[in-house]
C-alpha atoms as a PDB file:
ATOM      1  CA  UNK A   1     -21.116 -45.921 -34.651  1.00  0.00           C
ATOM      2  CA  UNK A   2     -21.827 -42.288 -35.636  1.00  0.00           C
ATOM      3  CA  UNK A   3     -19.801 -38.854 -34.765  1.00  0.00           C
ATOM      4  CA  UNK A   4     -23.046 -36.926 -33.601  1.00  0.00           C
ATOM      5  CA  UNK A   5     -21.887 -34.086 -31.436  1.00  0.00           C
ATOM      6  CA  UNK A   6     -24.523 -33.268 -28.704  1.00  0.00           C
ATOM      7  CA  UNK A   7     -24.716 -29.214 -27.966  1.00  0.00           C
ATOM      8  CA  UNK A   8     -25.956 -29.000 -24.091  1.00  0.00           C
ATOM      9  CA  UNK A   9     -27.340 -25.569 -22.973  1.00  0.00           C
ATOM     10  CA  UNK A  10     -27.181 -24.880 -19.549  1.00  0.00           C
ATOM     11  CA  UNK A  11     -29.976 -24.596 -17.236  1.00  0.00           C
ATOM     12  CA  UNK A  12     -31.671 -20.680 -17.032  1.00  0.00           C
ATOM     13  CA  UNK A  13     -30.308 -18.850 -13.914  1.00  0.00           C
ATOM     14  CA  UNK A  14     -32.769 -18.271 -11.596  1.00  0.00           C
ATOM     15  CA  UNK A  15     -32.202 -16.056  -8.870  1.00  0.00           C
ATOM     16  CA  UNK A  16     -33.874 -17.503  -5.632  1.00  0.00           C
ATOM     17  CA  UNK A  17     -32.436 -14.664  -2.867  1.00  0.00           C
ATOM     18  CA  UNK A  18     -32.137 -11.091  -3.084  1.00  0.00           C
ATOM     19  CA  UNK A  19     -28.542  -9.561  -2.254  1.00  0.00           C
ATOM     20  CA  UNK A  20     -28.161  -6.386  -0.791  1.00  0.00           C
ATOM     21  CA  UNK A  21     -25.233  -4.144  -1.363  1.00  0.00           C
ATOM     22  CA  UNK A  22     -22.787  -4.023   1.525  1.00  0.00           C
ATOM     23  CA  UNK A  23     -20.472  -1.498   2.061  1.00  0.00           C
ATOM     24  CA  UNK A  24     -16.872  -2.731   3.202  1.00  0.00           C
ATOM     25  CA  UNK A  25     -15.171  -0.877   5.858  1.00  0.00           C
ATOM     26  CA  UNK A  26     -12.315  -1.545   8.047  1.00  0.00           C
ATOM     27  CA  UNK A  27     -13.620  -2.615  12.020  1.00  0.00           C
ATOM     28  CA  UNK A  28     -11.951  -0.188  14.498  1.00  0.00           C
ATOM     29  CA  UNK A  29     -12.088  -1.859  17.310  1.00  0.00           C
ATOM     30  CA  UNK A  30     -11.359  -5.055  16.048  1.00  0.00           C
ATOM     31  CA  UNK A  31      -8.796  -3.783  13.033  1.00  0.00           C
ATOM     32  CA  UNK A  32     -10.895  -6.335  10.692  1.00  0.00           C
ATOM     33  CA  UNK A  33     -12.817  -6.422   7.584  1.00  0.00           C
ATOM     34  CA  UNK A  34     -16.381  -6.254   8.088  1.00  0.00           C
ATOM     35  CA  UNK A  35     -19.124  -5.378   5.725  1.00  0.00           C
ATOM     36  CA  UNK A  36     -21.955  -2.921   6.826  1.00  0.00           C
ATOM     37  CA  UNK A  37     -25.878  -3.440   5.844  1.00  0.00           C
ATOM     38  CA  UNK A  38     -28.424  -1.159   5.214  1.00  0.00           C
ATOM     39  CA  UNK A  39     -29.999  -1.376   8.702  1.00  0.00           C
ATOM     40  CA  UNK A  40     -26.576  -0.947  10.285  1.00  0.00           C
ATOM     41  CA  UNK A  41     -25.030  -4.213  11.469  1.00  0.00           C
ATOM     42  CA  UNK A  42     -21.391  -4.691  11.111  1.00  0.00           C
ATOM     43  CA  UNK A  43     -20.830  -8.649   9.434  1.00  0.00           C
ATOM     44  CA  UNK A  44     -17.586 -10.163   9.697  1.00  0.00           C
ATOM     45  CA  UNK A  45     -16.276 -11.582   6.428  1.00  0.00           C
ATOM     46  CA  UNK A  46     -15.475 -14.927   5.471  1.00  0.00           C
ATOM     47  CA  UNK A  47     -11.648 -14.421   5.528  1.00  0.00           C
ATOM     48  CA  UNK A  48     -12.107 -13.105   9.190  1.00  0.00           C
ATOM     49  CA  UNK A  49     -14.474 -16.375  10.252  1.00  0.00           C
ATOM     50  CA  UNK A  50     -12.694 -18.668   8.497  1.00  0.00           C
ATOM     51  CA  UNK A  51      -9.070 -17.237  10.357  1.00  0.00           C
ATOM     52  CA  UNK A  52     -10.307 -17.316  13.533  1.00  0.00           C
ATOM     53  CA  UNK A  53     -11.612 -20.527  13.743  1.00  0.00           C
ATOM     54  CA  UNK A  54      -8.493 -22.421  11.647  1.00  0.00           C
ATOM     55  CA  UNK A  55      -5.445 -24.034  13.927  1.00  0.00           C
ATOM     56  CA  UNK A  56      -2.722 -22.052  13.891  1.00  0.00           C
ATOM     57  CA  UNK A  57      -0.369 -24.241  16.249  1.00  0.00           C
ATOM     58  CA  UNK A  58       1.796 -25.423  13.237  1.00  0.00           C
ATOM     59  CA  UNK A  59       2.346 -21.808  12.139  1.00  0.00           C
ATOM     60  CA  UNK A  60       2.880 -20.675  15.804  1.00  0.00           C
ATOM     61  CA  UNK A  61       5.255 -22.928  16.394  1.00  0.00           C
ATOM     62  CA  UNK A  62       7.470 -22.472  13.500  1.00  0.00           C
ATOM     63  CA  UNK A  63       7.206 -19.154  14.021  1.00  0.00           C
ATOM     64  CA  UNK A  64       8.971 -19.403  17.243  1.00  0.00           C
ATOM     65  CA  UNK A  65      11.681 -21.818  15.741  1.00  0.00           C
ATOM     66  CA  UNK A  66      12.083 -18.548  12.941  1.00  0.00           C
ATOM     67  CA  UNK A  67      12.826 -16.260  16.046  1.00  0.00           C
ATOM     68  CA  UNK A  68      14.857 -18.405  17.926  1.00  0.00           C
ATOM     69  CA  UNK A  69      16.908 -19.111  14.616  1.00  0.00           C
ATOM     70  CA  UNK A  70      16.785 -15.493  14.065  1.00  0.00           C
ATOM     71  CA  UNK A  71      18.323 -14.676  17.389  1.00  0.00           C
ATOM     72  CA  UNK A  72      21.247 -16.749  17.218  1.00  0.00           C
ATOM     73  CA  UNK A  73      22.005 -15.707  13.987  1.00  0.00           C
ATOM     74  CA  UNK A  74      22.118 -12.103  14.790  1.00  0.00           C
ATOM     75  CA  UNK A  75      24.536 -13.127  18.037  1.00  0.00           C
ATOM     76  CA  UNK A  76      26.976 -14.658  15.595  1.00  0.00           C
ATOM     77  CA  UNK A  77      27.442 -11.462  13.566  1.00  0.00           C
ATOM     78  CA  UNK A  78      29.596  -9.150  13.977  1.00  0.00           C
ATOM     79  CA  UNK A  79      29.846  -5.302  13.116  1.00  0.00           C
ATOM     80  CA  UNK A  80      32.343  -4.127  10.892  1.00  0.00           C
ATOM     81  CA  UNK A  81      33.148  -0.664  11.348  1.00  0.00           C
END
């Protein structure tokens, strides 16, 4: 058995699509990130897709446990003047 040590190169990049530059802006109406082309379309961005189409029961309902927890907590204080 031999201690050869095989060098691998890569394959050349080869760039199959051409990608515009997008200016990001900040949606108005919507209050969410969107990216503007050249011809004037407003494009959601992945973030924003992604968040609107996850489940967010699990986090909705722990954040009304937080609240309710929250509540009672601040009931059980009391000011010292």
């Amino acid at each position: 058995m031999t201690d050869e040590t095989t060098i691998m190169t890569p394959p050349p990049f080869v760039e199959k699509f051409k990608y515009n530059e997008l200016k990001q802006i900040n949606d108005s109406v919507t209050r969410k990130r969107v990216y503007l082309t050249p011809d004037g379309e407003k494009l959601p961005s992945v973030t924003t897709i992604l968040s609107s189409t996850k489940d967010m029961t699990h986090l909705n309902v722990m954040l009304g446990l937080t609240c309710l927890t929250t509540n009672s907590l601040d009931k059980g204080r009391t000011r010292i003047e």
